[in-house]
C-alpha atoms as a PDB file:
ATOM      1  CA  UNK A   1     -19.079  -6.434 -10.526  1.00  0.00           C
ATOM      2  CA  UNK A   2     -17.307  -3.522  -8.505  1.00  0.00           C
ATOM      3  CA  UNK A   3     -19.181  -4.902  -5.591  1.00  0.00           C
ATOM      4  CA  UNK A   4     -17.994  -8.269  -5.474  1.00  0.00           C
ATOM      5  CA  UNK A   5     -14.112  -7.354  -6.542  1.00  0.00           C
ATOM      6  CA  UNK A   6     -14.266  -4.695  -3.607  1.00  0.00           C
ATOM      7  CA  UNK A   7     -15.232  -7.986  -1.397  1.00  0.00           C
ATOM      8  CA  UNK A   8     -12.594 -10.206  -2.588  1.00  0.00           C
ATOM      9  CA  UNK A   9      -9.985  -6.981  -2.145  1.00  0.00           C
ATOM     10  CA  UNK A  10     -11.205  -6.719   1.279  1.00  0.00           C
ATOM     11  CA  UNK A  11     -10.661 -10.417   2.349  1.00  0.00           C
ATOM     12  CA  UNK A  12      -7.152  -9.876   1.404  1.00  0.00           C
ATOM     13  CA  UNK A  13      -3.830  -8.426   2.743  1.00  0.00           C
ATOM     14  CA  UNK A  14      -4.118  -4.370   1.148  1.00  0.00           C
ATOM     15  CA  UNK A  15      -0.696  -2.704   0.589  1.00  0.00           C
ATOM     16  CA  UNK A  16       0.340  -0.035   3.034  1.00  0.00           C
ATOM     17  CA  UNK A  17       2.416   1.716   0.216  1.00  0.00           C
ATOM     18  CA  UNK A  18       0.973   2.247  -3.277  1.00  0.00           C
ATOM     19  CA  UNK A  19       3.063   3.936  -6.258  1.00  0.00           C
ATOM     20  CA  UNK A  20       1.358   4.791  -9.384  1.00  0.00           C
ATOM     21  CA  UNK A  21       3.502   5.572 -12.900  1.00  0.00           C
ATOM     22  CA  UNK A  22       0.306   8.267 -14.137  1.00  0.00           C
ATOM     23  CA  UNK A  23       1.326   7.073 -17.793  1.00  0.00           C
ATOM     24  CA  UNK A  24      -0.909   7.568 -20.741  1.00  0.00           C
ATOM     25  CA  UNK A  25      -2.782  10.911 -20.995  1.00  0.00           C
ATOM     26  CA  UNK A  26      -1.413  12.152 -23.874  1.00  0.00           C
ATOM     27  CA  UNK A  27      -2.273   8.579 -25.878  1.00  0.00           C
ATOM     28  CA  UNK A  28      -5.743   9.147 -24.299  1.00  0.00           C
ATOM     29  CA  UNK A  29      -6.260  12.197 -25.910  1.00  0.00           C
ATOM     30  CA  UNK A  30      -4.516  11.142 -28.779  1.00  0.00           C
ATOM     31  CA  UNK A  31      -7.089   8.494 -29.853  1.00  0.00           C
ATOM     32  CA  UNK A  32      -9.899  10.903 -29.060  1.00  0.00           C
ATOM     33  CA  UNK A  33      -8.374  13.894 -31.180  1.00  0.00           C
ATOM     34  CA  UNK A  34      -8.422  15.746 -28.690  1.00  0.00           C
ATOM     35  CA  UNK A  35      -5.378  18.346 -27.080  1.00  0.00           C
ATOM     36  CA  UNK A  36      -2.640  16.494 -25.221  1.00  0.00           C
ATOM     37  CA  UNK A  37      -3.746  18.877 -22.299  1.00  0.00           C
ATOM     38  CA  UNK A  38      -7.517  17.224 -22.318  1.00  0.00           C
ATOM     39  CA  UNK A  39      -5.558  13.798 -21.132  1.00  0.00           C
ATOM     40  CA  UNK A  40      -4.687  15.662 -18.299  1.00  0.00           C
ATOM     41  CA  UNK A  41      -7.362  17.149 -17.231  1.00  0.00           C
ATOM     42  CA  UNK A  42      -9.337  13.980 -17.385  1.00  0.00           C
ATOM     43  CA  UNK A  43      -6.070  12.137 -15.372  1.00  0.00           C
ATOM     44  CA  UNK A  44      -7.039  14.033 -12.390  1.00  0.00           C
ATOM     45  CA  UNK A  45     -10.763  12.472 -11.864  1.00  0.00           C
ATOM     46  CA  UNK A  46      -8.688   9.272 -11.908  1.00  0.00           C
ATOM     47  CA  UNK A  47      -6.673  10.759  -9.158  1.00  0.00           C
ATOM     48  CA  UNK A  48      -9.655  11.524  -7.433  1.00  0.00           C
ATOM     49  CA  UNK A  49     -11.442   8.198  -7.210  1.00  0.00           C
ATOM     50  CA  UNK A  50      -8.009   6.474  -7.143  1.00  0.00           C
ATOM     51  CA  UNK A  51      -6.845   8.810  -3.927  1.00  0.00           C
ATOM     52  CA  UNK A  52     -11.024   7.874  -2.610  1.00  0.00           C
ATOM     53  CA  UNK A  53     -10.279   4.313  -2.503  1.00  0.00           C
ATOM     54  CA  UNK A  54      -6.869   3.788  -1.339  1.00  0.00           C
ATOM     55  CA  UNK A  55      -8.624   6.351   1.811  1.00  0.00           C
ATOM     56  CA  UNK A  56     -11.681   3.469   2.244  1.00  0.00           C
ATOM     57  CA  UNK A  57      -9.182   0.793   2.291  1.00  0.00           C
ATOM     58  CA  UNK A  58      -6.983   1.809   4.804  1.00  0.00           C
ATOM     59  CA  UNK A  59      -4.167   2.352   2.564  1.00  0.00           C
ATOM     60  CA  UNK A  60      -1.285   4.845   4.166  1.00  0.00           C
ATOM     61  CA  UNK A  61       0.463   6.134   1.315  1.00  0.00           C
ATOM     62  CA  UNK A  62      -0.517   6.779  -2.069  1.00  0.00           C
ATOM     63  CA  UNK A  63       2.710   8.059  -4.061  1.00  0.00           C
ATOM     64  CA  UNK A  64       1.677   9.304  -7.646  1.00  0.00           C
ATOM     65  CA  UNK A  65       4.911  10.149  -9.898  1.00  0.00           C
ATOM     66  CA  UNK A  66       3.152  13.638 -11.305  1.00  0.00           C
ATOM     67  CA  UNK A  67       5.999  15.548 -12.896  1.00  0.00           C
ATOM     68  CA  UNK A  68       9.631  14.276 -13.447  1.00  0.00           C
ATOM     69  CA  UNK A  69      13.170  16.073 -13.985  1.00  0.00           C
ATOM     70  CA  UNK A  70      12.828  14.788 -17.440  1.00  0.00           C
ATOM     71  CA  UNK A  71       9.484  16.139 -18.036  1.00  0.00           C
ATOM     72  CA  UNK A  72      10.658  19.914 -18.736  1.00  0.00           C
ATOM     73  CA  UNK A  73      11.916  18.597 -21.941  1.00  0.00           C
ATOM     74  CA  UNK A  74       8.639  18.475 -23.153  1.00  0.00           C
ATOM     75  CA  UNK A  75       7.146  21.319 -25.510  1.00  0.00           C
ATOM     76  CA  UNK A  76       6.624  24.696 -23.051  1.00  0.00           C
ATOM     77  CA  UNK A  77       3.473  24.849 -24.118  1.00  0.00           C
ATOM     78  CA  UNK A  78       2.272  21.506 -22.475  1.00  0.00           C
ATOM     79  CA  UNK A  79       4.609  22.248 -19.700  1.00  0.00           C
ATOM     80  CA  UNK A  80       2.686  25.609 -18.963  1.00  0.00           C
ATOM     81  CA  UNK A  81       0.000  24.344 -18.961  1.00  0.00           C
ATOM     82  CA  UNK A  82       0.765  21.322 -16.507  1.00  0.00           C
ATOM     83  CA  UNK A  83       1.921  23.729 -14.271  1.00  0.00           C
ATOM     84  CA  UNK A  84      -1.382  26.081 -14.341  1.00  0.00           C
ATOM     85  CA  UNK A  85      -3.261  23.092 -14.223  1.00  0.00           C
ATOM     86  CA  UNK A  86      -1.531  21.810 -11.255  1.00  0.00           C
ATOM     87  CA  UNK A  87      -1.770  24.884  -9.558  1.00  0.00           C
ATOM     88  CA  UNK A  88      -5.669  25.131 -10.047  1.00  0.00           C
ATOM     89  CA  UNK A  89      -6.242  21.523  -9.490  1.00  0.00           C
ATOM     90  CA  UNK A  90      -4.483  21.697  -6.029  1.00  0.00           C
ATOM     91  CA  UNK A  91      -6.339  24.716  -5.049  1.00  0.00           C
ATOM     92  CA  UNK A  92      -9.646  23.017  -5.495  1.00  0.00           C
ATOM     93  CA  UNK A  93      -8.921  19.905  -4.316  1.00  0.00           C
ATOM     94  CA  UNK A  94      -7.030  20.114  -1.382  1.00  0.00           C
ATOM     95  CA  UNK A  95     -10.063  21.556   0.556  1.00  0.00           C
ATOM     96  CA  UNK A  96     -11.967  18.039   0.123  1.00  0.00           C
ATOM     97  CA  UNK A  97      -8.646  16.136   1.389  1.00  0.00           C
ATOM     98  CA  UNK A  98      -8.377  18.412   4.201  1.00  0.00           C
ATOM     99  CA  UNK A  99     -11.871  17.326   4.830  1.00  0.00           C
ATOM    100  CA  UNK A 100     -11.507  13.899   4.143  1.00  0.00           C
ATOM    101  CA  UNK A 101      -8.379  13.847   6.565  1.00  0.00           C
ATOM    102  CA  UNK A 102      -5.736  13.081   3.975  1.00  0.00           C
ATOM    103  CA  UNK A 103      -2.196  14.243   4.437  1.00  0.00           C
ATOM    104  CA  UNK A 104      -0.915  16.104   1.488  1.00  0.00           C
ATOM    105  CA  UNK A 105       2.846  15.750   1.079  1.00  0.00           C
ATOM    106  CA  UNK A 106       5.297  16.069  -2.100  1.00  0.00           C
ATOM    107  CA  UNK A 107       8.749  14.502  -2.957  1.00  0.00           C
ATOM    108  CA  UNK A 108      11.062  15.828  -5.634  1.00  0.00           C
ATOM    109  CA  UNK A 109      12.702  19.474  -5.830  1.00  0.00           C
ATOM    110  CA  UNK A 110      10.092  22.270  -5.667  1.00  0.00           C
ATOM    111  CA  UNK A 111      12.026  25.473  -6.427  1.00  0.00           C
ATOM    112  CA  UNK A 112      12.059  24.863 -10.536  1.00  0.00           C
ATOM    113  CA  UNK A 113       8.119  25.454 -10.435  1.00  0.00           C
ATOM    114  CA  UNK A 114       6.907  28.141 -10.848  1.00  0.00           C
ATOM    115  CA  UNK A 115       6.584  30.274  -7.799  1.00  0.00           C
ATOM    116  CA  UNK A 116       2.521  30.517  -7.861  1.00  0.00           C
ATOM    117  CA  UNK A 117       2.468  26.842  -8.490  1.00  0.00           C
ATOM    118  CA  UNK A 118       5.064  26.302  -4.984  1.00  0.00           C
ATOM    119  CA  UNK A 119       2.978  28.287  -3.208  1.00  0.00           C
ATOM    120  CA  UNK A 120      -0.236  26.642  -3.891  1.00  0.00           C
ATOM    121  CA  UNK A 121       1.648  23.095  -2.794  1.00  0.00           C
ATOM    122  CA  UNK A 122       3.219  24.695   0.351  1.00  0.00           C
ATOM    123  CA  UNK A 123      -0.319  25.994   1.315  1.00  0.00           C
ATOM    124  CA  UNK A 124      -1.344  22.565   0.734  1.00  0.00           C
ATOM    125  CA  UNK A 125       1.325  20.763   2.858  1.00  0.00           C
ATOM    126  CA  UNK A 126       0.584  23.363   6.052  1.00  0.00           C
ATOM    127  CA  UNK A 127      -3.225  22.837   5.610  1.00  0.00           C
ATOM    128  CA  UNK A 128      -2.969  19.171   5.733  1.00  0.00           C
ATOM    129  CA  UNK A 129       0.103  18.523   8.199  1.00  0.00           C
ATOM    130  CA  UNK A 130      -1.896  16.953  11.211  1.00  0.00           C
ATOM    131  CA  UNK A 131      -4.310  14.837   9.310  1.00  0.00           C
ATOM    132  CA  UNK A 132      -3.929  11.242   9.594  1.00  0.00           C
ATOM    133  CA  UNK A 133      -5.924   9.576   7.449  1.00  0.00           C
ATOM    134  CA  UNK A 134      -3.906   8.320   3.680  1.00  0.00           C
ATOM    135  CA  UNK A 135      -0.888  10.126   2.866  1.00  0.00           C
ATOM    136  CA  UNK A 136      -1.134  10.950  -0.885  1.00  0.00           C
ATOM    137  CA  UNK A 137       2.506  11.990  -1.953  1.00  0.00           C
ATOM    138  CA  UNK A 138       2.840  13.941  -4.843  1.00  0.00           C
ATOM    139  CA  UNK A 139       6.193  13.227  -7.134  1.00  0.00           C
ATOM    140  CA  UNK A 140       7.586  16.686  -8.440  1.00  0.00           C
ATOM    141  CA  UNK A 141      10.127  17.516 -10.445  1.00  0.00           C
ATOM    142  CA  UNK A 142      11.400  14.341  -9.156  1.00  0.00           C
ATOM    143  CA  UNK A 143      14.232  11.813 -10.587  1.00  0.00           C
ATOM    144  CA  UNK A 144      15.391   9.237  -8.350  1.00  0.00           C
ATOM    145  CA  UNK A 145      18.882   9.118  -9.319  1.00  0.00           C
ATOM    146  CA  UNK A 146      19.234  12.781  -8.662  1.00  0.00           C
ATOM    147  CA  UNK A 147      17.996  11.562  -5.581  1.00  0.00           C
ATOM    148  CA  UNK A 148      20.190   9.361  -4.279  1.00  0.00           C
ATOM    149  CA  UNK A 149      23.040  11.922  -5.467  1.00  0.00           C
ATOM    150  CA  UNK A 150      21.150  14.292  -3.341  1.00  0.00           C
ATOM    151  CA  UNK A 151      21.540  11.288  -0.115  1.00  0.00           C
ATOM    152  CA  UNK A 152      25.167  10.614  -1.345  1.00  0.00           C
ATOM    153  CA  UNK A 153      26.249  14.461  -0.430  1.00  0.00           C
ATOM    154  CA  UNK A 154      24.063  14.901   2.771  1.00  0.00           C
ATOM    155  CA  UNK A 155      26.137  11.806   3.883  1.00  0.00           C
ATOM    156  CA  UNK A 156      29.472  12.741   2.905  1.00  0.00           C
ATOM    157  CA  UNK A 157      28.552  16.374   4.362  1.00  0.00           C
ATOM    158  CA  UNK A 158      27.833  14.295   7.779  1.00  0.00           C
ATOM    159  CA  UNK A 159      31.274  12.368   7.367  1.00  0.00           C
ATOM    160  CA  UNK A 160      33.171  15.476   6.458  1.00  0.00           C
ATOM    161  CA  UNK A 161      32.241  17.517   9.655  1.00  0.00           C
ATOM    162  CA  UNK A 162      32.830  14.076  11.798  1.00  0.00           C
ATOM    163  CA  UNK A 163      28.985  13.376  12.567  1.00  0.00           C
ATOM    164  CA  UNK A 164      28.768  10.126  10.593  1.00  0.00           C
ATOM    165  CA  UNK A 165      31.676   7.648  10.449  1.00  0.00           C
ATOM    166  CA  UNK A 166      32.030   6.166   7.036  1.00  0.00           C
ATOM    167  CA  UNK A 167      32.151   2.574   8.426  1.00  0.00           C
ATOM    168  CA  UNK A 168      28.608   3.310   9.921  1.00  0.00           C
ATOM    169  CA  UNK A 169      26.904   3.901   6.833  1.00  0.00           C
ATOM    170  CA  UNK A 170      24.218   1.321   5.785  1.00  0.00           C
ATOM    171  CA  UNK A 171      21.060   0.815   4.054  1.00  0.00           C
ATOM    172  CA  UNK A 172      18.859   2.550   6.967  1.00  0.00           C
ATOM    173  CA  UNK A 173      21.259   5.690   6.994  1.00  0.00           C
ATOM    174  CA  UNK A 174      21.059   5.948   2.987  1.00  0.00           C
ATOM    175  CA  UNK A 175      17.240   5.056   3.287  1.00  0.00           C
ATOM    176  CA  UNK A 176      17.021   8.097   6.046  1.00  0.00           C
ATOM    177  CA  UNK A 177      18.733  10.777   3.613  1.00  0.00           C
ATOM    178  CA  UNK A 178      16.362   9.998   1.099  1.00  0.00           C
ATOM    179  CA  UNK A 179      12.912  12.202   0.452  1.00  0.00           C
ATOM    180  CA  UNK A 180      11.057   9.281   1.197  1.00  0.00           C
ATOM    181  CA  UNK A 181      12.529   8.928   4.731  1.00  0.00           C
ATOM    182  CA  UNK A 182       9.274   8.998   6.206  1.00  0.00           C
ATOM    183  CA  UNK A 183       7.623   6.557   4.360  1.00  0.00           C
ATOM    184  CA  UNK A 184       7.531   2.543   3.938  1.00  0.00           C
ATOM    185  CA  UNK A 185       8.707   1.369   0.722  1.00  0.00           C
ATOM    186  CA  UNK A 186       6.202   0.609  -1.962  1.00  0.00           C
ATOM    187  CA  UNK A 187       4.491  -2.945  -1.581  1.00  0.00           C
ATOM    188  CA  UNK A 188       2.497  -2.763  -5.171  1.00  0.00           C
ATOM    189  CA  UNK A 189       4.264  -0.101  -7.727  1.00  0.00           C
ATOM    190  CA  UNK A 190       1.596   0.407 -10.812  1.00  0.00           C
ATOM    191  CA  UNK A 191       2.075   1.343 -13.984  1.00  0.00           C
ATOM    192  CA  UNK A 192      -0.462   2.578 -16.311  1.00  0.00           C
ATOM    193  CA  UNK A 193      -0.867   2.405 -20.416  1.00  0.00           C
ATOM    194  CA  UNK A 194       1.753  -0.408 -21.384  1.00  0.00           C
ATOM    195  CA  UNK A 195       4.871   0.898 -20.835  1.00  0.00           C
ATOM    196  CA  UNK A 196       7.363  -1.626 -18.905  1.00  0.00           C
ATOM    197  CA  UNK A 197      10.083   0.169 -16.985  1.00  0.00           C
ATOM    198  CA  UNK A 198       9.731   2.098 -13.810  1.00  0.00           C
ATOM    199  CA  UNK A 199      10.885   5.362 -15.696  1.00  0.00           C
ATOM    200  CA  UNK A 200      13.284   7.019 -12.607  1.00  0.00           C
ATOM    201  CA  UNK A 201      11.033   6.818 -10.201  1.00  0.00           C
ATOM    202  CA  UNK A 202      11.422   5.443  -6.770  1.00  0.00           C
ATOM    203  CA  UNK A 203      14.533   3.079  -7.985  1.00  0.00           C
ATOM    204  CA  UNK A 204      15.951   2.392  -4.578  1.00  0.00           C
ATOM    205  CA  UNK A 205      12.732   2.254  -2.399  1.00  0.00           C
ATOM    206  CA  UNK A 206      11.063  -0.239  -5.331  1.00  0.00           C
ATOM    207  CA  UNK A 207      14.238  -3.173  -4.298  1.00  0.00           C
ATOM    208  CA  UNK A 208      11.562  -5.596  -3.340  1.00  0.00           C
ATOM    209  CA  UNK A 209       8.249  -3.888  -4.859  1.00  0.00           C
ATOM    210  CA  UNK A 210       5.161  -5.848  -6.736  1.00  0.00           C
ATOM    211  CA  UNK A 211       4.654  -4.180 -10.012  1.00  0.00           C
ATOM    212  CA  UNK A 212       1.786  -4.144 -12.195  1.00  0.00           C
ATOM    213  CA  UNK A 213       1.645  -3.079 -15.412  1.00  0.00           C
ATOM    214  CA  UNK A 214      -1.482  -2.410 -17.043  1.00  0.00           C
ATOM    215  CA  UNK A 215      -2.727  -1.682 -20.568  1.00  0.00           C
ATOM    216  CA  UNK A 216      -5.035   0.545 -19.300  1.00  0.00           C
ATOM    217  CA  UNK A 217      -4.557   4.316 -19.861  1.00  0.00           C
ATOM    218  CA  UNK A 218      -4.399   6.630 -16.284  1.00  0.00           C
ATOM    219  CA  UNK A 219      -7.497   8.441 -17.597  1.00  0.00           C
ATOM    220  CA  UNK A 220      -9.499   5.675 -17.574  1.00  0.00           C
ATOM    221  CA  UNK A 221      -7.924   3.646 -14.814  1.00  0.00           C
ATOM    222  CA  UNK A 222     -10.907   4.106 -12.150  1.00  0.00           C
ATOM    223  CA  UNK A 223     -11.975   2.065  -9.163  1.00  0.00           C
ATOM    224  CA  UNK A 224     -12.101  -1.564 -10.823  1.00  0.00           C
ATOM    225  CA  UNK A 225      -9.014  -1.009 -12.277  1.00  0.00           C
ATOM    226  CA  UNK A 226      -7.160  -0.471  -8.496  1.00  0.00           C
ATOM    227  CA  UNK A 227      -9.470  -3.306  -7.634  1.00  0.00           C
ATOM    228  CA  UNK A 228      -8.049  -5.715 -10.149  1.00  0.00           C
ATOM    229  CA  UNK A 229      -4.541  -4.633  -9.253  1.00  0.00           C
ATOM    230  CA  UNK A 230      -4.355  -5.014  -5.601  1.00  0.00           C
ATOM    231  CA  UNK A 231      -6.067  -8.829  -6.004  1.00  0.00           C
ATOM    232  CA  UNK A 232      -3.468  -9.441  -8.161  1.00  0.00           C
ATOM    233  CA  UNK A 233      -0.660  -8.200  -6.022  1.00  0.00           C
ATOM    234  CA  UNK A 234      -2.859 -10.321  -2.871  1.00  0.00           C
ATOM    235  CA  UNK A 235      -1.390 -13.522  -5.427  1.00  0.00           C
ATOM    236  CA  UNK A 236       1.831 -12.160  -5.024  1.00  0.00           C
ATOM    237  CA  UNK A 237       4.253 -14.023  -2.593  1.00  0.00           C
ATOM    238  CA  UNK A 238       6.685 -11.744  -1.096  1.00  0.00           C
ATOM    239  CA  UNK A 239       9.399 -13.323  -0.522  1.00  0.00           C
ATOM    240  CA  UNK A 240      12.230 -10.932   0.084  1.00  0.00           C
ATOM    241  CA  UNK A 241      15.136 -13.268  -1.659  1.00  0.00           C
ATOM    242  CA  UNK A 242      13.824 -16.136   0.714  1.00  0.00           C
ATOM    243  CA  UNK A 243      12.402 -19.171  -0.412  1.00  0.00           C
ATOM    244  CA  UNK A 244       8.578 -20.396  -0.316  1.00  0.00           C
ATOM    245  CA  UNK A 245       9.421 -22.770   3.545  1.00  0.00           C
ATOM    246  CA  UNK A 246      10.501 -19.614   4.907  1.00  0.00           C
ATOM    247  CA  UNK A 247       7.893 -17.491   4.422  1.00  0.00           C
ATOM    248  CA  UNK A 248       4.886 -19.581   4.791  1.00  0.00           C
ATOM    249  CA  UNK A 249       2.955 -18.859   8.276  1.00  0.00           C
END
């Protein structure tokens, strides 16, 4: 079964860019009575195999919304012990992606974390810098609206000290002052467990973005479950607010 879906991925056109909503762990747990915190743990095998594949298919970035702004409002004690988890988890497994020649990279504002936790990620980001295999991006204490406030003020900064002439600014220059600067936007934006909205998370770059939503919950989204996405997305015409004639080889 795995075999013949990874064949019918490979005979089609694979996104370069790849967002994943990580939704569900807690609802995962949930149903197995088990601690919020056992969701995820068991999220990040999905992370592994999900980071494996997008590698073997030639996939370039993998962005993987991990921890939002809104996230601290959750109880401390699940918070803590995201953060210790996330700490441990990128200790161990950055090692392999080094290996594996994965770039490690984050978006989103690091300096709320705790300071053990930035370190581990900075470590992380210097280890990995001049690999250049998949890029797997992870989405910290990130909010896309706070964001593009963030690209709003670097701009008016440049106008205000005569760098940047208000009449110049476009979509590329707003695109550039964004964290994502160095990456395409998402072709195929995923979202795990049910829920149908994209949550703050990558609200500019996603314009012209596939999504997929899926019942599934991220701790048991594996390898068929990225299989079945990205041949649904390969049904997908793109269209970019053309028509069908003008797109058509």
């Amino acid at each position: 079964m795995i075999e013949t879906l990874r064949e019918r991925a490979q005979n089609g056109p694979i996104p370069n860019h790849i967002a994943i909503i990580m939704d569900g762990n807690g609802r995962w747990a949930k149903e197995r009575i088990l601690p919020r915190v056992a969701g995820h743990k068991e999220g990040i095998n999905s992370v592994r195999e999900i980071t494996r594949i997008c590698g073997e298919f030639d996939v370039k970035h993998l962005t993987l919304y991990t921890f939002s702004t809104e996230n601290w409002g959750r109880p401390k004690s699940e918070v803590s012990a995201l953060m210790t988890l996330l700490l441990k988890t990128i200790s161990i497994e950055v090692k392999e992606l080094h290996k594996k020649n994965v770039r490690f990279t984050t978006i989103g504002d690091l300096s709320m974390l705790p300071e053990s936790t930035q370190k581990g990620i900075l470590d992380g980001i210097e280890m990995t810098k001049s690999n250049s295999g998949l890029n797997l991006c992870l989405a910290l204490n990130y909010g896309s609206r706070q964001e593009m406030v963030s690209a709003v003020q670097s701009i008016a900064e440049r106008v205000k000290i005569g760098e940047l002439d208000s009449t110049e600014i476009n979509e590329t220059i707003f695109s550039q002052a964004l964290s994502t600067a160095n990456m395409s936007d998402p072709d195929l934006l995923i979202r795990t467990s049910g829920e149908c909205r994209l949550s703050n998370f990558l609200l500019w770059q996603s314009a012209y973005t596939e999504i997929y939503m899926t019942e599934t919950y991220w701790p048991a989204f594996r390898e068929e479950s990225l299989l079945n996405a990205i041949l649904d997305y390969q049904l997908r015409e793109r269209r970019f607010g053309k028509v069908s004639e003008q797109v058509k080889p």
